[in-house]
C-alpha atoms as a PDB file:
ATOM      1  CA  UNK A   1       4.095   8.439   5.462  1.00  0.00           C
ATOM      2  CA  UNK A   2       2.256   5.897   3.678  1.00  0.00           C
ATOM      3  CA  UNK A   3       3.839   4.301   0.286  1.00  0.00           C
ATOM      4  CA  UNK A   4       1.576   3.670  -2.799  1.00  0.00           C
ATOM      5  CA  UNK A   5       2.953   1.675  -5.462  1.00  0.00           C
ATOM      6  CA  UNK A   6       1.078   2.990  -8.947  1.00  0.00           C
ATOM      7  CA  UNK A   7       0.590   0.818 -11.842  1.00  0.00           C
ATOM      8  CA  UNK A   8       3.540   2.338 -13.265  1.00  0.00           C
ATOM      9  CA  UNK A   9       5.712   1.241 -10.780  1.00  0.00           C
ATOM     10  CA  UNK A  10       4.283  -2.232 -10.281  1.00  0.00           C
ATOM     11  CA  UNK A  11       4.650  -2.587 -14.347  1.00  0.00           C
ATOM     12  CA  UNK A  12       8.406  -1.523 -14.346  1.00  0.00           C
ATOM     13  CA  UNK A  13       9.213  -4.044 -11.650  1.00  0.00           C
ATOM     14  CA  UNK A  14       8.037  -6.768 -13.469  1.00  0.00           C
ATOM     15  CA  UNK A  15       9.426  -5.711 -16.349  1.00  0.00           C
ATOM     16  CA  UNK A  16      12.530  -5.373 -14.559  1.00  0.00           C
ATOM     17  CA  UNK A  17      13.186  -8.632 -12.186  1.00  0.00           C
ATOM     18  CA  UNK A  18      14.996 -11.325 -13.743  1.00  0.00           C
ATOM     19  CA  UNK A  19      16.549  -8.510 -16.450  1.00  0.00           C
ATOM     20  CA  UNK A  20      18.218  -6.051 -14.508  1.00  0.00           C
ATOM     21  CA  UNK A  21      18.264  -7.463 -10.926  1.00  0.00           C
ATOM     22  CA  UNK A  22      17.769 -10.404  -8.475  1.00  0.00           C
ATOM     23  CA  UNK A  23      15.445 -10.896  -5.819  1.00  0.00           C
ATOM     24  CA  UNK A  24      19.129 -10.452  -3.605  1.00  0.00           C
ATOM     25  CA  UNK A  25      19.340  -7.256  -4.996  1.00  0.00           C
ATOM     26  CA  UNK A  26      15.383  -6.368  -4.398  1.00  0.00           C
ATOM     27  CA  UNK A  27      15.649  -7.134  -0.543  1.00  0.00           C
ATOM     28  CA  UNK A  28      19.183  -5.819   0.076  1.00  0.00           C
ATOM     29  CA  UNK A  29      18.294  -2.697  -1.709  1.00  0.00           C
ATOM     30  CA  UNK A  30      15.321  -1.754  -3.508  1.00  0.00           C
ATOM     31  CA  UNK A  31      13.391  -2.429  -0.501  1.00  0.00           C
ATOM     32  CA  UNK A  32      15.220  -1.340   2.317  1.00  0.00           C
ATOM     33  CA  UNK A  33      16.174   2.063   0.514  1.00  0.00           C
ATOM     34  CA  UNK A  34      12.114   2.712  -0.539  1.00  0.00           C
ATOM     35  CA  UNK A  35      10.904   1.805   3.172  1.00  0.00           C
ATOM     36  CA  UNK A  36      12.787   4.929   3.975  1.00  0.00           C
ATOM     37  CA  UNK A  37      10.275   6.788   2.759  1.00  0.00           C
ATOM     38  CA  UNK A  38       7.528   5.049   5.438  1.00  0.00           C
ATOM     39  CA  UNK A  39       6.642   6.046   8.396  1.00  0.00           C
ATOM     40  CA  UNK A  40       4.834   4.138  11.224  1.00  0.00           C
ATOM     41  CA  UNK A  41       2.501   6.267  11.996  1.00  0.00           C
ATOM     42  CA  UNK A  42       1.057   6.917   8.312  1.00  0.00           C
ATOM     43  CA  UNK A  43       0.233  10.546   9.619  1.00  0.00           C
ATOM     44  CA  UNK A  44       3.635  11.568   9.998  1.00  0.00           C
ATOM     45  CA  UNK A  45       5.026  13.423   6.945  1.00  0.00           C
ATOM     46  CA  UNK A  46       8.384  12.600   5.273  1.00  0.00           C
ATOM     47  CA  UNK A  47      11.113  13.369   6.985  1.00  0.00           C
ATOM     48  CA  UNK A  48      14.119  14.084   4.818  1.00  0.00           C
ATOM     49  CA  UNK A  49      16.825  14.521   7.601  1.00  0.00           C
ATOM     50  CA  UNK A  50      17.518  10.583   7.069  1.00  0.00           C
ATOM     51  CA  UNK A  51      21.926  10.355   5.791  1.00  0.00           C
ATOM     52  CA  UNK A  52      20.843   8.582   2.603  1.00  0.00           C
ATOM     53  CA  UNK A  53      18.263  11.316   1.398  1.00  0.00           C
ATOM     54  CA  UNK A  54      21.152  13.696   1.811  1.00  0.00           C
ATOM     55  CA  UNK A  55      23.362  11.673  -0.234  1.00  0.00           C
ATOM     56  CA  UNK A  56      22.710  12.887  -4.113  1.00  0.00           C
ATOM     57  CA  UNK A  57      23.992  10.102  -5.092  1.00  0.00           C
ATOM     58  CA  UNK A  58      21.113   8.000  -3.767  1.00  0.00           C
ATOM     59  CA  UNK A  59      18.295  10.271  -3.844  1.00  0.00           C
ATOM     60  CA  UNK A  60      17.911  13.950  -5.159  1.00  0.00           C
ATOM     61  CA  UNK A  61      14.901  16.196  -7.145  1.00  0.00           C
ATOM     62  CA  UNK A  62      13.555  14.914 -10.711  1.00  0.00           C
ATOM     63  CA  UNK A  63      14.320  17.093 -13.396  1.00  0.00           C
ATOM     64  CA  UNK A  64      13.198  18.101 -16.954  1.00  0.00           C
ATOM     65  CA  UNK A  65      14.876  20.503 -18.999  1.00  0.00           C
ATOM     66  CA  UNK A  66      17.190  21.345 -16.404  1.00  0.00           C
ATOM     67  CA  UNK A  67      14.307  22.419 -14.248  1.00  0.00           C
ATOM     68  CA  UNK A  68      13.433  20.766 -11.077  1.00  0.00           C
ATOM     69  CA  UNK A  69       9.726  18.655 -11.219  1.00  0.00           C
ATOM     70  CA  UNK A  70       7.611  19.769  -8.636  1.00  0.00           C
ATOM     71  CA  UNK A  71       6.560  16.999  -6.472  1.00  0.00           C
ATOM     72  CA  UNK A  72       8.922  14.498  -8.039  1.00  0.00           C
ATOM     73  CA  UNK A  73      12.145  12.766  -6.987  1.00  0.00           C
ATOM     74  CA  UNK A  74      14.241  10.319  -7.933  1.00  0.00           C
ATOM     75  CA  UNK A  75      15.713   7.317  -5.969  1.00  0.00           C
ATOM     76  CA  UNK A  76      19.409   5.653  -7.585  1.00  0.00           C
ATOM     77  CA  UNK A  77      21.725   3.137  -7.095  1.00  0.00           C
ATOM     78  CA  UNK A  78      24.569   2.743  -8.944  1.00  0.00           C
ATOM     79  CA  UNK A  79      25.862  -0.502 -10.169  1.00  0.00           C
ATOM     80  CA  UNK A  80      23.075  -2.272  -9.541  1.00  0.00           C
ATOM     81  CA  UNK A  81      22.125  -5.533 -10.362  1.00  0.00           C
ATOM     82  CA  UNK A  82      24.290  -8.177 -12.183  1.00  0.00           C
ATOM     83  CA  UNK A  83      24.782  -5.780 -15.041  1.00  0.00           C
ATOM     84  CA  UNK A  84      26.276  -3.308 -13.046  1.00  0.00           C
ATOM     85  CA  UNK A  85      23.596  -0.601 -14.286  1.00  0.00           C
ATOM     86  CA  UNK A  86      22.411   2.901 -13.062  1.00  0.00           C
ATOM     87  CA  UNK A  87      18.574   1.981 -11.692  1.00  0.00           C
ATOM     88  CA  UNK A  88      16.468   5.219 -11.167  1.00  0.00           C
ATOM     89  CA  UNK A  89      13.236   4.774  -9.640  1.00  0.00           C
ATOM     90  CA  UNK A  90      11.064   8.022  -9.656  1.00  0.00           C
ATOM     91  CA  UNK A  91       9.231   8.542  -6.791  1.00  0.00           C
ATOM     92  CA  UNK A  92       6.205  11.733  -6.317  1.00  0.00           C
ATOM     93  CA  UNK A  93       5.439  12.859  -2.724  1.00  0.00           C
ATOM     94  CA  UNK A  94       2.487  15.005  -2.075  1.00  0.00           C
ATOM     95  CA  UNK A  95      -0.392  15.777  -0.111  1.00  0.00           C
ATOM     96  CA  UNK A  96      -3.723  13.947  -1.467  1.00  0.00           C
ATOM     97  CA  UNK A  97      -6.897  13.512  -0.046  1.00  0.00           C
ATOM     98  CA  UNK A  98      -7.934   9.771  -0.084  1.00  0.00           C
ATOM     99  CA  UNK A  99     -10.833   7.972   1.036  1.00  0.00           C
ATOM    100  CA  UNK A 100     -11.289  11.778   3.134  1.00  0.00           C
ATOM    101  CA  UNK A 101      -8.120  11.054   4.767  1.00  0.00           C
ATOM    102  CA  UNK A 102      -5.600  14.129   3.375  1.00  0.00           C
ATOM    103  CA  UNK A 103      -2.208  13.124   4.395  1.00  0.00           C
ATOM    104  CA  UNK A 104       1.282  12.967   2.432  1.00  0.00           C
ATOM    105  CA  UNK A 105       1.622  10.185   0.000  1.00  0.00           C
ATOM    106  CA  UNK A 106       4.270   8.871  -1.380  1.00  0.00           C
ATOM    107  CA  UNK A 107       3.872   7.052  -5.235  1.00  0.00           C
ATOM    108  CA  UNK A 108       6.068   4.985  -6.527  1.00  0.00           C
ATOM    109  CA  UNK A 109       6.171   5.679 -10.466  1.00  0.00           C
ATOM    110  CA  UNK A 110       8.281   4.291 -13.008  1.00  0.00           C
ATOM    111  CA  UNK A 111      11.444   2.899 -12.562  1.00  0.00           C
ATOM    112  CA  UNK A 112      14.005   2.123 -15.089  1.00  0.00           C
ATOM    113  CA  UNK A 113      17.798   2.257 -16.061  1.00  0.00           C
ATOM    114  CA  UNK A 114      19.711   5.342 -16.805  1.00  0.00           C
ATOM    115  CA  UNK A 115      21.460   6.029 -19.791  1.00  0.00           C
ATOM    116  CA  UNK A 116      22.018   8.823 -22.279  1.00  0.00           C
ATOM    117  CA  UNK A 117      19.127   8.279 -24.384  1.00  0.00           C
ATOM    118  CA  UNK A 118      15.948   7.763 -22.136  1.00  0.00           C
ATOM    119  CA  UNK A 119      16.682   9.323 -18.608  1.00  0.00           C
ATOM    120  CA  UNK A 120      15.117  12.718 -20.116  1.00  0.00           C
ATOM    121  CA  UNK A 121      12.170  10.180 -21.243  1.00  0.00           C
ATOM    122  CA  UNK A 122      11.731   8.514 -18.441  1.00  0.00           C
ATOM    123  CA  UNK A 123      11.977  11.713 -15.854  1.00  0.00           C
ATOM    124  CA  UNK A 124       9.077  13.369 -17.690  1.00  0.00           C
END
C-alpha cells in the first residue's frame, strides 16, 4: 500500500519535533510503526493481520461522538517522547484513483497529543 503524507500531517510534524519528541524517538517509533502500513508492492492492499494493528493500544478506529469514522484510524503510543505524552497520529485508508491508478492509499493526517480537551477536536 502506498503512504501519502498530507499537508496536515507534514505541518503537525514540524510542529511537533523538538516539542514533543526527538529524532530517537521518530526513527525508533514513529517511523517504524507508520511503515507498517506499506507495502512493497504498492498494489497490495493493507493487510491488518500484522500483531501491532491488533493491539488497541497501538492502533484502533477514529471516532467522533462515540461513532466510529469511516475510513479513519488512529495510530498511538503511549509515553512518548521526553514528556512522557499520549501521541495520536490519525491516519485515513481508502481506495482513490490517482494519476488513473485506483489503488488503496493510505494518508497520513494530523497528528497531535491526547488529552481531555482536544482528542474530540483533533479526531474530527
Amino acid at each position: 500500500m502506498e503512504v501519502i503524507i498530507t499537508e496536515w500531517g507534514l505541518q503537525s510534524y514540524i510542529d511537533s519535533k523538538g516539542k514533543i519528541f526527538t529524532d530517537a524517538d521518530y526513527k525508533t517509533h514513529l517511523r517504524p510503526g507508520v511503515e507498517l502500513l506499506k507495502t512493497d508492492d504498492p498494489f497490495d492492499p493493507f493487510d491488518p493481520n500484522h500483531p501491532k494493528f491488533s493491539n488497541d493500544k497501538f492502533w484502533g478506529p477514529a471516532t467522533s461522538g462515540g461513532k466510529i469514522t469511516k475510513f479513519g484510524y488512529k495510530m498511538k503510543w503511549h509515553n512518548f517522547g521526553p514528556g512522557k505524552v499520549q501521541f495520536r497520529l490519525c491516519v485515513v485508508i481508502i481506495e482513490t484513483v490517482i494519476e488513473k491508478v485506483k489503488l488503496q492509499r493510505a494518508f497520513l493526517c494530523n497528528s497531535y497529543v491526547k488529552d481531555d480537551k482536544t482528542e474530540k477536536r483533533e479526531m474530527a
